[in-house]
PDB file of N, CA and C in Angstrom:
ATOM      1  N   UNK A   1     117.646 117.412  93.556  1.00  0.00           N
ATOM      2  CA  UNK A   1     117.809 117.118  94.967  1.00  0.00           C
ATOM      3  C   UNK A   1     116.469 117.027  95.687  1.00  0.00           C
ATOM      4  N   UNK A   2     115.547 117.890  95.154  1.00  0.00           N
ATOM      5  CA  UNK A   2     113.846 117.415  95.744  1.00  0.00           C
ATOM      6  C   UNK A   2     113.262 116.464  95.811  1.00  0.00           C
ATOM      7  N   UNK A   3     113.921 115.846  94.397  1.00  0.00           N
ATOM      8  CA  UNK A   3     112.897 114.552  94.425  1.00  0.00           C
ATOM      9  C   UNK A   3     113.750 113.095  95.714  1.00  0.00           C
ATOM     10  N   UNK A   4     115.076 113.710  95.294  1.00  0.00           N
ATOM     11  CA  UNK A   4     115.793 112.943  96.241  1.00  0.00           C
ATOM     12  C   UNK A   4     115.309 112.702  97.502  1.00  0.00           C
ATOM     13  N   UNK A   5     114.733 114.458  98.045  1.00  0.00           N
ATOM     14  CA  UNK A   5     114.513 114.114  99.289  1.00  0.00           C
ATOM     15  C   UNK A   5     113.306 113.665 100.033  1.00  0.00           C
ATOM     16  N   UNK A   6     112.305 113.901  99.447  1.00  0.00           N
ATOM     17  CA  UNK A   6     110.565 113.485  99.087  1.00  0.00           C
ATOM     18  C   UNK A   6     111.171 111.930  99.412  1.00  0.00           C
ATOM     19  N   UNK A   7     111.721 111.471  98.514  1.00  0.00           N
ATOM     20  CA  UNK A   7     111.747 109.616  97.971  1.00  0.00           C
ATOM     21  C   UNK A   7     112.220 109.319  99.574  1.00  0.00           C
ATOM     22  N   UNK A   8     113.644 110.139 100.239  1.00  0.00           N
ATOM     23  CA  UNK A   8     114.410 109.442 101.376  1.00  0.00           C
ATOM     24  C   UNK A   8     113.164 109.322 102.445  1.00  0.00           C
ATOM     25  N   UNK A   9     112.583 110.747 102.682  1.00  0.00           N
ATOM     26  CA  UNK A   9     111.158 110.871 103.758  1.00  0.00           C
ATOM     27  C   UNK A   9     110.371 109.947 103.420  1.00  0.00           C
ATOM     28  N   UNK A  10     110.105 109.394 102.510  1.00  0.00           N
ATOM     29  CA  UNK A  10     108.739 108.549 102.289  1.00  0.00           C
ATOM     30  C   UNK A  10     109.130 107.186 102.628  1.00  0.00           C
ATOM     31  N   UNK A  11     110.299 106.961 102.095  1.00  0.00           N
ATOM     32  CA  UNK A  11     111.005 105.917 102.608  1.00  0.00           C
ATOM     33  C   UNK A  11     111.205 105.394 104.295  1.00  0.00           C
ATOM     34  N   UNK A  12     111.744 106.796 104.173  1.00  0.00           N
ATOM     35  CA  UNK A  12     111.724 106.434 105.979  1.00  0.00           C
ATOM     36  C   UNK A  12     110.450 106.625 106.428  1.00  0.00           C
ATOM     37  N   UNK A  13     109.366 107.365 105.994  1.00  0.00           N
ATOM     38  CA  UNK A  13     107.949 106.878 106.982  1.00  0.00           C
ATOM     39  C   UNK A  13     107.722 105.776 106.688  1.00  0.00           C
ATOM     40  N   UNK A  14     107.707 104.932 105.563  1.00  0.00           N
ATOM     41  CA  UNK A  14     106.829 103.684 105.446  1.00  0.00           C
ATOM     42  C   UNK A  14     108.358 102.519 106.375  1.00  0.00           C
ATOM     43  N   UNK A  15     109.253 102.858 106.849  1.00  0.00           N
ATOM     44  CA  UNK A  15     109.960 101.975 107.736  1.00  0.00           C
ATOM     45  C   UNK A  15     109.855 102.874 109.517  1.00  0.00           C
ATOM     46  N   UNK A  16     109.108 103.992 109.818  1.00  0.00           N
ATOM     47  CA  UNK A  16     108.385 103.976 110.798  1.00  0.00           C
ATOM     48  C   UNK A  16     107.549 103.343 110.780  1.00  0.00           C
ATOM     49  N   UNK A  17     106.281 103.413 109.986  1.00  0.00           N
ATOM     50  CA  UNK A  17     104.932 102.648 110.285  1.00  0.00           C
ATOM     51  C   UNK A  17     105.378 101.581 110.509  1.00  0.00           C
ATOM     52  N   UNK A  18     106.200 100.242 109.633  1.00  0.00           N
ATOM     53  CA  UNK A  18     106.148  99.109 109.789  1.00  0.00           C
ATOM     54  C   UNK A  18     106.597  98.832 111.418  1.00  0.00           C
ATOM     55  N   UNK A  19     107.553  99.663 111.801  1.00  0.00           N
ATOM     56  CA  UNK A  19     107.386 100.011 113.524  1.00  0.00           C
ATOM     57  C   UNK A  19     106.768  99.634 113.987  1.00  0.00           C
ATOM     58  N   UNK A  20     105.239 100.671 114.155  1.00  0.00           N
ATOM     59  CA  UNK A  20     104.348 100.856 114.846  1.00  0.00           C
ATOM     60  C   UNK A  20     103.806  99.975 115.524  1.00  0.00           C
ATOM     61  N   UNK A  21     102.967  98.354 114.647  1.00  0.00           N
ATOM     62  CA  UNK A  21     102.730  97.656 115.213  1.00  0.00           C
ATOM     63  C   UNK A  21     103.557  96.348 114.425  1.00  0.00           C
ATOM     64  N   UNK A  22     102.943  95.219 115.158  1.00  0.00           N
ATOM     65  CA  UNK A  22     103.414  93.597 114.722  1.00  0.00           C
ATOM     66  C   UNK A  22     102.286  93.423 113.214  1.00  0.00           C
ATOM     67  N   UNK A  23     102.821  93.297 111.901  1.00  0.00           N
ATOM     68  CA  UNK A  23     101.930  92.778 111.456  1.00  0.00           C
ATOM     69  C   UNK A  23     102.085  91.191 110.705  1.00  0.00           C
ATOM     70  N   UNK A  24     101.232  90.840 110.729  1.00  0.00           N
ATOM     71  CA  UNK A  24     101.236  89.146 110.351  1.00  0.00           C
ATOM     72  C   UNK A  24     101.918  89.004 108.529  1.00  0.00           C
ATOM     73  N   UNK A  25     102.628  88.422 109.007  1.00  0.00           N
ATOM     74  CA  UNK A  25     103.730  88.170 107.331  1.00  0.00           C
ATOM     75  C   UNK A  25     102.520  87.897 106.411  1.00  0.00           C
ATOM     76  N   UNK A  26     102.484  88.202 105.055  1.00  0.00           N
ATOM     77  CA  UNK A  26     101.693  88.444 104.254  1.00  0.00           C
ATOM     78  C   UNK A  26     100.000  88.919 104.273  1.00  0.00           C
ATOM     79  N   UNK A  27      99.987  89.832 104.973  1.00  0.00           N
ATOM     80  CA  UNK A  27      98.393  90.154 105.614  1.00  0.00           C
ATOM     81  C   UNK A  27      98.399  91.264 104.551  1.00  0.00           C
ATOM     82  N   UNK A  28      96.989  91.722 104.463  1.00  0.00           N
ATOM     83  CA  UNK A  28      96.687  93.486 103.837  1.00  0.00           C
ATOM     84  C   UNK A  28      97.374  94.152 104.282  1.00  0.00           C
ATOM     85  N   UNK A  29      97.151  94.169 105.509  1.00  0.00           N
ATOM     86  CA  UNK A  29      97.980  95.679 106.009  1.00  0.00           C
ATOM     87  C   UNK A  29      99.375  95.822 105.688  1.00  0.00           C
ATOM     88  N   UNK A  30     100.150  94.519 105.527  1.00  0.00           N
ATOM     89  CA  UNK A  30     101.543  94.932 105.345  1.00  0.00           C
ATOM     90  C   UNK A  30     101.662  95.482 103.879  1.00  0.00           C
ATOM     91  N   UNK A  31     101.358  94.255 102.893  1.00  0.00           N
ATOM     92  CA  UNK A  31     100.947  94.967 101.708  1.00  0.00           C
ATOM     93  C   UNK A  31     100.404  96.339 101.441  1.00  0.00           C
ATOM     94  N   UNK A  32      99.695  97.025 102.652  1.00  0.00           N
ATOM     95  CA  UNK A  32      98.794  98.442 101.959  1.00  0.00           C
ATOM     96  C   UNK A  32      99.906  99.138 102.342  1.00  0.00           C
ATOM     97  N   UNK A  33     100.529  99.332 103.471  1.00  0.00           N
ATOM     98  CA  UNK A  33     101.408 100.175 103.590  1.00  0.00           C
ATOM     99  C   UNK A  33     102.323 100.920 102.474  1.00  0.00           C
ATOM    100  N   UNK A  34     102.685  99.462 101.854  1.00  0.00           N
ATOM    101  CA  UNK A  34     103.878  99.875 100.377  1.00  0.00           C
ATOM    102  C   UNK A  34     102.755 100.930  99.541  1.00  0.00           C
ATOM    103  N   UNK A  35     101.618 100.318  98.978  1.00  0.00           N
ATOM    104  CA  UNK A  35     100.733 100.988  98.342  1.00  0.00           C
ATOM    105  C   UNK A  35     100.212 102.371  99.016  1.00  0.00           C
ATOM    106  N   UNK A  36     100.294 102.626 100.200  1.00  0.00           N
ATOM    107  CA  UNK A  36     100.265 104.121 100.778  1.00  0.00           C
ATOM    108  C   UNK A  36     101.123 105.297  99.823  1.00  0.00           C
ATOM    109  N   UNK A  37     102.283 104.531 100.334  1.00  0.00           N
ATOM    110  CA  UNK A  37     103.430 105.782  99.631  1.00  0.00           C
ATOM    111  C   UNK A  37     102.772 106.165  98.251  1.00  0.00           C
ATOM    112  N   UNK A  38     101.929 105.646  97.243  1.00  0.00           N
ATOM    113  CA  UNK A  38     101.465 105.784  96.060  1.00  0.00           C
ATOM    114  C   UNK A  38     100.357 106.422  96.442  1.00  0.00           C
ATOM    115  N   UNK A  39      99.557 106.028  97.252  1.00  0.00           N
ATOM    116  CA  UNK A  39      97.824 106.026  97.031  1.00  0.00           C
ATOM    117  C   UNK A  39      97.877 106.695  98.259  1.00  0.00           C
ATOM    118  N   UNK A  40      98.214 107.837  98.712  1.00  0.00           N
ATOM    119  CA  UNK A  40      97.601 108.224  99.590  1.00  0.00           C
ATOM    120  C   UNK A  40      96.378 108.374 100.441  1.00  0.00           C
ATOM    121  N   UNK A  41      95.461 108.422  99.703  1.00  0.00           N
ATOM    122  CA  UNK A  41      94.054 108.571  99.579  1.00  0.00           C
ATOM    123  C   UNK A  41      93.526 107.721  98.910  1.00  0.00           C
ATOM    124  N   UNK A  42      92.841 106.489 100.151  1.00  0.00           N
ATOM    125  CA  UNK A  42      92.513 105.328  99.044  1.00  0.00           C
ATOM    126  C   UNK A  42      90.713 105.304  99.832  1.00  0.00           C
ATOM    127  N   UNK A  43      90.226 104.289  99.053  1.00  0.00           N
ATOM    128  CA  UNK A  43      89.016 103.992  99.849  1.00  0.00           C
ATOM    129  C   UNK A  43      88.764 102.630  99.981  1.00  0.00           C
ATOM    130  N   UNK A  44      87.885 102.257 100.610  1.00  0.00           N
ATOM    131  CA  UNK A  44      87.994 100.014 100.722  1.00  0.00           C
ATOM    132  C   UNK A  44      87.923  99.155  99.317  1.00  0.00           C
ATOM    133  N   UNK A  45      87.355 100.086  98.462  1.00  0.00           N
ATOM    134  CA  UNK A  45      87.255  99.495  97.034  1.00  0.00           C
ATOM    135  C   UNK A  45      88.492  99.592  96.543  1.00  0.00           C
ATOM    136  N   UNK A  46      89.077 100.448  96.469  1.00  0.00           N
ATOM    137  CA  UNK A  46      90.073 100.525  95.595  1.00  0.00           C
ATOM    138  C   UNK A  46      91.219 100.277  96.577  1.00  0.00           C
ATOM    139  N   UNK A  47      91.542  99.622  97.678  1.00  0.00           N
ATOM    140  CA  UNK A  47      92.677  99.161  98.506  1.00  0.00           C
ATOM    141  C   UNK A  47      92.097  97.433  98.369  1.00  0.00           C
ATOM    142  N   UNK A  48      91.021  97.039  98.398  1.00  0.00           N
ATOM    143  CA  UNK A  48      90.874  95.452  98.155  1.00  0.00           C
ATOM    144  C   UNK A  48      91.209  95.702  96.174  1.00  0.00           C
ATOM    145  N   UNK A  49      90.542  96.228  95.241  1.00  0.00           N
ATOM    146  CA  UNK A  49      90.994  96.297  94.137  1.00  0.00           C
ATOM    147  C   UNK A  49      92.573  95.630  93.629  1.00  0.00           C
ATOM    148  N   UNK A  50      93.769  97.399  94.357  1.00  0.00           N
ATOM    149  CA  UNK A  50      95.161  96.765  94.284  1.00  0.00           C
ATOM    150  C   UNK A  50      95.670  96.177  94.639  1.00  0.00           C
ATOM    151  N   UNK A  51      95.104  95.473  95.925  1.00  0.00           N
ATOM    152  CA  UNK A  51      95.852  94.288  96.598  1.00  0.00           C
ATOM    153  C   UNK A  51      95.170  92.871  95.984  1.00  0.00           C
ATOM    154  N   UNK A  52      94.131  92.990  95.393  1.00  0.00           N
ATOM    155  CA  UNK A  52      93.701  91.692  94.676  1.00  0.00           C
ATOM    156  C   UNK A  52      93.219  91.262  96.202  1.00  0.00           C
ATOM    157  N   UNK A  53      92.646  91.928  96.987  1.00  0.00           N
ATOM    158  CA  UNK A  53      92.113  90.694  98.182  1.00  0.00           C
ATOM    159  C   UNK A  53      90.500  91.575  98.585  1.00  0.00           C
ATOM    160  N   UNK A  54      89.841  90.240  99.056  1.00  0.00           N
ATOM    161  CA  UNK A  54      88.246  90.595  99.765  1.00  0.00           C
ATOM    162  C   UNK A  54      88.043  91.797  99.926  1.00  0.00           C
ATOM    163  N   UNK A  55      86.900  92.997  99.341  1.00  0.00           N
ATOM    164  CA  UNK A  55      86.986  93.647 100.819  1.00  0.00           C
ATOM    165  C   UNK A  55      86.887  93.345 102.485  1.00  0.00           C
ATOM    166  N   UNK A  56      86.655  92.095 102.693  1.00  0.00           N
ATOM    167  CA  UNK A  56      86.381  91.943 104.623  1.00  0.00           C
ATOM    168  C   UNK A  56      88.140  92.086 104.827  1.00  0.00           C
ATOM    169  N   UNK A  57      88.862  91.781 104.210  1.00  0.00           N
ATOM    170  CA  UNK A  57      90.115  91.243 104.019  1.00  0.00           C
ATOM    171  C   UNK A  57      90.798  93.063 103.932  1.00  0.00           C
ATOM    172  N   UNK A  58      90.216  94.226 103.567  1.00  0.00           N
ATOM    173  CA  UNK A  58      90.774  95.464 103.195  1.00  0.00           C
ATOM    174  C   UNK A  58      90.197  95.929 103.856  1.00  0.00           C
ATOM    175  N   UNK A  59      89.118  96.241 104.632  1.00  0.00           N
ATOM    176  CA  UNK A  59      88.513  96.480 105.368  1.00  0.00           C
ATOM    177  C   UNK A  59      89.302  96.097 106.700  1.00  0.00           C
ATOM    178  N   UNK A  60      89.418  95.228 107.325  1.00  0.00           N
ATOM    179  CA  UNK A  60      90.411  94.684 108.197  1.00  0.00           C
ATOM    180  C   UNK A  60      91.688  95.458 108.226  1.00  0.00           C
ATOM    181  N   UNK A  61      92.894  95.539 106.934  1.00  0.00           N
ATOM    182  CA  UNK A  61      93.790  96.083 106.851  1.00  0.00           C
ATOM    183  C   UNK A  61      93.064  97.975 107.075  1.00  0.00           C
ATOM    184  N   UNK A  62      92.268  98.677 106.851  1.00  0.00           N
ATOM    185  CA  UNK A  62      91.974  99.688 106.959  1.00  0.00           C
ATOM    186  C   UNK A  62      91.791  99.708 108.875  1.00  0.00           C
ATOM    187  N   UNK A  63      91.288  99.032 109.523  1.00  0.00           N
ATOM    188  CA  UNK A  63      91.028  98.967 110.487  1.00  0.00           C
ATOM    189  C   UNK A  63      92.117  98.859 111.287  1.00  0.00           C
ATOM    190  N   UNK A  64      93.084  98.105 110.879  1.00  0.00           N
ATOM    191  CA  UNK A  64      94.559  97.922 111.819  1.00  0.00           C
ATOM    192  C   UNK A  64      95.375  99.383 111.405  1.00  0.00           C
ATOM    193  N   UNK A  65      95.211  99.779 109.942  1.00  0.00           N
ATOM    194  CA  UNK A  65      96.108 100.974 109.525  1.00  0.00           C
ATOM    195  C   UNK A  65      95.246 102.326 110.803  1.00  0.00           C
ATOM    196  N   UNK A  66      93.853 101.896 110.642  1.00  0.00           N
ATOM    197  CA  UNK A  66      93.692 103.673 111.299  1.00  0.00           C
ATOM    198  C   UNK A  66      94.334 103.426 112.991  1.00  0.00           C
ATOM    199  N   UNK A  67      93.969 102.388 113.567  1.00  0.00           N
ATOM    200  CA  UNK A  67      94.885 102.233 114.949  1.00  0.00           C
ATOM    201  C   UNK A  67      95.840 102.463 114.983  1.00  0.00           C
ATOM    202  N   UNK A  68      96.462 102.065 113.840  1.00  0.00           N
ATOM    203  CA  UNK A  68      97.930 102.240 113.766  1.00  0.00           C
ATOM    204  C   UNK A  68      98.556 103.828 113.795  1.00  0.00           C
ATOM    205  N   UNK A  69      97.225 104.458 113.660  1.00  0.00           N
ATOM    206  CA  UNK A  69      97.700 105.888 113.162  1.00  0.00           C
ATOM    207  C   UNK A  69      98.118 106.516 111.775  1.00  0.00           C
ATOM    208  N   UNK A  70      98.355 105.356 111.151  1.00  0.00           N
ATOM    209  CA  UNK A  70      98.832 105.461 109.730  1.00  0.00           C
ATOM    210  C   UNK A  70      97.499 106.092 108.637  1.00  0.00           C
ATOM    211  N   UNK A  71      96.574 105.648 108.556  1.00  0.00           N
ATOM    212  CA  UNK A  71      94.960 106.475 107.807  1.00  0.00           C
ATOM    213  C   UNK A  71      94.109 107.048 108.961  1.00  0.00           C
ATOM    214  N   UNK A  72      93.831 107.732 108.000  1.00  0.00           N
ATOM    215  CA  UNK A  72      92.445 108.971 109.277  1.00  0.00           C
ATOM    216  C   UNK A  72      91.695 108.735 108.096  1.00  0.00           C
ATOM    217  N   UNK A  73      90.272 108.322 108.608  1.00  0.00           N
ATOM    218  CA  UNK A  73      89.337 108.523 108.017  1.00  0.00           C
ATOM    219  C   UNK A  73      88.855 109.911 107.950  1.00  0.00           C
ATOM    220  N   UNK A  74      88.153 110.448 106.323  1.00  0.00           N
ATOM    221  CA  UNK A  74      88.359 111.838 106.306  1.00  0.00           C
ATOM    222  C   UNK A  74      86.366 112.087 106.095  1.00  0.00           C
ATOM    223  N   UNK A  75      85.646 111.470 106.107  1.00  0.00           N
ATOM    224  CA  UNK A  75      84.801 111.746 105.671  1.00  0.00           C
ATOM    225  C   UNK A  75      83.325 111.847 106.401  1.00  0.00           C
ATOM    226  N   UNK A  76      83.695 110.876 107.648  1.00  0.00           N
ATOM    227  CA  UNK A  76      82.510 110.688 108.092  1.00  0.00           C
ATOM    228  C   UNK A  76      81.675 110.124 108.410  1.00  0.00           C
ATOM    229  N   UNK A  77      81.058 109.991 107.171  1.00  0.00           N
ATOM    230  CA  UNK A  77      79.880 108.764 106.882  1.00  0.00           C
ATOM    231  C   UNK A  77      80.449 106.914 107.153  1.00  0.00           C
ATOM    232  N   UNK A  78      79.590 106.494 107.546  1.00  0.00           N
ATOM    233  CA  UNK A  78      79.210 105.377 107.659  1.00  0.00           C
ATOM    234  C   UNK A  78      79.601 104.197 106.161  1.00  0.00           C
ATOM    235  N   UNK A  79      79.303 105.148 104.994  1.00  0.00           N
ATOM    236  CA  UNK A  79      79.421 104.123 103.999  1.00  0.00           C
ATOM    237  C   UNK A  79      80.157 105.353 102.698  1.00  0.00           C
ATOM    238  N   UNK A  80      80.881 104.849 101.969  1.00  0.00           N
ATOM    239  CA  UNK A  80      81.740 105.466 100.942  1.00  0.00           C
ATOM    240  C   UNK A  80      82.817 106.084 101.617  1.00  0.00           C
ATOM    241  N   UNK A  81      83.601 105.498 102.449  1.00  0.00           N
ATOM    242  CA  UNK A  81      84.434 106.364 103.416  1.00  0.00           C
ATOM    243  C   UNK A  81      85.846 106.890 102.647  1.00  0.00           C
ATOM    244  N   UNK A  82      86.450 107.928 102.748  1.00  0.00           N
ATOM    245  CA  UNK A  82      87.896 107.787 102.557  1.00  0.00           C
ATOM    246  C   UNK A  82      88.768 107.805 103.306  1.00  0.00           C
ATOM    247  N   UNK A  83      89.816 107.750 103.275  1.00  0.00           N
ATOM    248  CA  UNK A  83      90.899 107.312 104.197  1.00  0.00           C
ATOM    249  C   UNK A  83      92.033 107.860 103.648  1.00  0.00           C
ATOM    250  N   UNK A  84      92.789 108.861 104.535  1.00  0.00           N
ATOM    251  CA  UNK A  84      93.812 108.800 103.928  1.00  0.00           C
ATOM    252  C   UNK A  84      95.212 108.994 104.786  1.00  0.00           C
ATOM    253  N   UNK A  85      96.354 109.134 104.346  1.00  0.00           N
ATOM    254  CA  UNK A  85      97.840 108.758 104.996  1.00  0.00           C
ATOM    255  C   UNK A  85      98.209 110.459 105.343  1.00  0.00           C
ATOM    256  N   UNK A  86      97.752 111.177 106.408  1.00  0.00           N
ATOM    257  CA  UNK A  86      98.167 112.935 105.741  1.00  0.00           C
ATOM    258  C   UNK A  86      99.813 112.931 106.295  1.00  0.00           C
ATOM    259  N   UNK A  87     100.570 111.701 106.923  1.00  0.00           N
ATOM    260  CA  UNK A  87     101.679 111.753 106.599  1.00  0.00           C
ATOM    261  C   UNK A  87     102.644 111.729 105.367  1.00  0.00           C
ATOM    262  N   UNK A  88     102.063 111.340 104.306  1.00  0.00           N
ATOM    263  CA  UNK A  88     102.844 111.072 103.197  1.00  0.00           C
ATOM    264  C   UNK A  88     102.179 112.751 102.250  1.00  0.00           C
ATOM    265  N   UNK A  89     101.047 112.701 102.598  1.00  0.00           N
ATOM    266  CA  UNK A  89     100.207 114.020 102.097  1.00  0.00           C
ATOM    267  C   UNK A  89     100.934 115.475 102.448  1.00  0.00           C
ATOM    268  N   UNK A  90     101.591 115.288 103.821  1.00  0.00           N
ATOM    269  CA  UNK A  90     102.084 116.338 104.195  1.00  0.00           C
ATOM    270  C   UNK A  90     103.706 116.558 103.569  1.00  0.00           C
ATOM    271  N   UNK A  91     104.291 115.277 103.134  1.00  0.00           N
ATOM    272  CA  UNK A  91     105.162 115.447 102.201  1.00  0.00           C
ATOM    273  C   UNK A  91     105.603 115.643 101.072  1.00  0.00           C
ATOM    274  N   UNK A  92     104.829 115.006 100.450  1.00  0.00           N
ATOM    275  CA  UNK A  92     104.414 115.835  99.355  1.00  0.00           C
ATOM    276  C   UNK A  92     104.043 117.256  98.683  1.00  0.00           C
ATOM    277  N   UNK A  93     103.198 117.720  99.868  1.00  0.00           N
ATOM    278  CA  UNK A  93     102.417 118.812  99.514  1.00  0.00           C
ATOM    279  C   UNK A  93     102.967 119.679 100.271  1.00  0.00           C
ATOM    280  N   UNK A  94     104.372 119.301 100.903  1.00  0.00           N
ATOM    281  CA  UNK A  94     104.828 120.700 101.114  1.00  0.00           C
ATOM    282  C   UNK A  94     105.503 122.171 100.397  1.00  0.00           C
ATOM    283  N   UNK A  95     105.900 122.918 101.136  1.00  0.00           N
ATOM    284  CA  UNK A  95     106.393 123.894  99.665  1.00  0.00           C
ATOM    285  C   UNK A  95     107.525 123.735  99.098  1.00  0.00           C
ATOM    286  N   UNK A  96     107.592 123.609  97.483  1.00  0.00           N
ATOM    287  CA  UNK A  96     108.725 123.674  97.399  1.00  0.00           C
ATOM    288  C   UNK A  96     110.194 123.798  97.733  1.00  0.00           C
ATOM    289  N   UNK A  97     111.366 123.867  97.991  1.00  0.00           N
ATOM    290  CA  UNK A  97     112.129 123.685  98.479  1.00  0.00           C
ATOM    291  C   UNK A  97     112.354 123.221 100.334  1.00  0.00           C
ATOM    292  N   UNK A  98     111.383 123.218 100.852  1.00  0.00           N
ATOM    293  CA  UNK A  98     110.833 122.959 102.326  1.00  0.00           C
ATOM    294  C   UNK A  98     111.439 121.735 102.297  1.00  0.00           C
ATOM    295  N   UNK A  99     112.079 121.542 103.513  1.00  0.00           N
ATOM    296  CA  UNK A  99     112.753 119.810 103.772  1.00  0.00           C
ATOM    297  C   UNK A  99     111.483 119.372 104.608  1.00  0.00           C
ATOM    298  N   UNK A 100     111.556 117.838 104.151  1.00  0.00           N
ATOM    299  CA  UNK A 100     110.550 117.555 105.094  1.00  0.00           C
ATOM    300  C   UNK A 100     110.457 117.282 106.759  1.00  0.00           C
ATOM    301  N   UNK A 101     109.202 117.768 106.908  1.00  0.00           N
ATOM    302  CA  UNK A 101     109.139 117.658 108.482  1.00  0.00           C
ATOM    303  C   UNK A 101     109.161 116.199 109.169  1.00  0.00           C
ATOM    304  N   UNK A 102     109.463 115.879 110.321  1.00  0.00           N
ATOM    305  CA  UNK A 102     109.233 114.383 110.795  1.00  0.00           C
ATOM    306  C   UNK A 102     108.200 114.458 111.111  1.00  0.00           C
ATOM    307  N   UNK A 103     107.454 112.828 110.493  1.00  0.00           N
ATOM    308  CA  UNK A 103     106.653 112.662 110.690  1.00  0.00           C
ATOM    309  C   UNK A 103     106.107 112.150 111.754  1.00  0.00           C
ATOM    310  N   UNK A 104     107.118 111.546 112.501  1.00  0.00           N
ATOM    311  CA  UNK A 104     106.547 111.273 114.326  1.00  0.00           C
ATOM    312  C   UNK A 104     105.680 112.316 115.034  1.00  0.00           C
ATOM    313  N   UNK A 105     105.944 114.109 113.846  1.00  0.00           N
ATOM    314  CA  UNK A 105     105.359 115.044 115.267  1.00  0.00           C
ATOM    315  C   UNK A 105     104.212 115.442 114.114  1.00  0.00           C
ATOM    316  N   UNK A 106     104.050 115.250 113.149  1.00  0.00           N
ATOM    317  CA  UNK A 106     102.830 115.195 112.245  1.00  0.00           C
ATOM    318  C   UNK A 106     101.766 114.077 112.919  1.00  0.00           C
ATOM    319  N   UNK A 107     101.176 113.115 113.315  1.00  0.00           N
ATOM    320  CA  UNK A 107     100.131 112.579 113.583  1.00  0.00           C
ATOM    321  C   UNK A 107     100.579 111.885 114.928  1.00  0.00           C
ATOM    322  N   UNK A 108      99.717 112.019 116.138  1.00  0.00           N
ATOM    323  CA  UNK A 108     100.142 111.445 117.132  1.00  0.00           C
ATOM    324  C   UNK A 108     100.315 109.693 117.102  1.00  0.00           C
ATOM    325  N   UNK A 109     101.382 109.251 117.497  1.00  0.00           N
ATOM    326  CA  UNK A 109     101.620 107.720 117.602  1.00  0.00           C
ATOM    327  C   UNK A 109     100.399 106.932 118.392  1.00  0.00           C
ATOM    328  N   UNK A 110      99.400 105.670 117.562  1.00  0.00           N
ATOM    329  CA  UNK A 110      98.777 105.193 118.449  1.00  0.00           C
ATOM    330  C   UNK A 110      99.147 103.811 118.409  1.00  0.00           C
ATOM    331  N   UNK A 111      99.041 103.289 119.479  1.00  0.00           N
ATOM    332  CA  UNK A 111      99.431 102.066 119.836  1.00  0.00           C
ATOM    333  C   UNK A 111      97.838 100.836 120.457  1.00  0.00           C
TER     334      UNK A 111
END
C-alpha cells in the first residue's frame, strides 16, 4: 500500500505543476517535468542529456521550472548549479508509513 501511495502523490504533483503555468506543447519544460518525478535532483547537463535537447534549450526549461516553483536551486554558485524538486524529495523521503503531505503547503506557489 506504500508504494501505492508515493506513486498516487507523485502523480498528482506532476498534474499540479502542469497547473501552474501555460507551457508551450512540446517545449523542455513540459518534457522535464515527467523526468522530475525520476530525477529529482538534476543539473543543466544532465536535464539537456535526458531530454536529448541544447543546453540553451534546458537551461530555459530550468528557468521556467524555478518560476514555476517547481526546482530551487540548491547550491549557489554561478556555475555547476543543482536544482532540485524538494516536492517530490519530500515524498519520498518521508517516514515510513507517513501519508503524504500536500504539496501546495510544501513550497510556496509562484506565478
Amino acid at each position: 500500500m506504500e508504494l501505492f501511495a508515493t506513486r498516487t502523490a507523485l502523480q498528482q504533483l506532476a498534474e499540479e505543476w502542469w497547473d501552474r503555468r501555460k507551457y508551450r506543447a512540446g517545449s523542455a519544460s513540459l518534457w522535464a517535468l515527467d523526468l522530475l518525478i525520476d530525477y529529482p535532483v538534476i543539473t543543466l547537463k544532465r536535464l539537456a542529456d535526458k531530454l536529448s535537447v541544447s543546453r540553451p534549450q534546458a537551461l530555459a526549461a530550468i528557468n521556467q521550472l524555478v518560476e514555476a516553483g517547481v526546482l530551487i536551486e540548491r547550491t549557489g554558485y554561478r556555475r555547476n548549479r543543482v536544482f532540485a524538486a524538494e516536492a517530490v524529495l519530500a515524498i519520498v523521503n518521508r517516514p515510513f508509513g507517513a501519508a503524504p503531505e500536500p504539496f501546495s503547503e510544501q513550497l510556496p506557489r509562484r506565478v
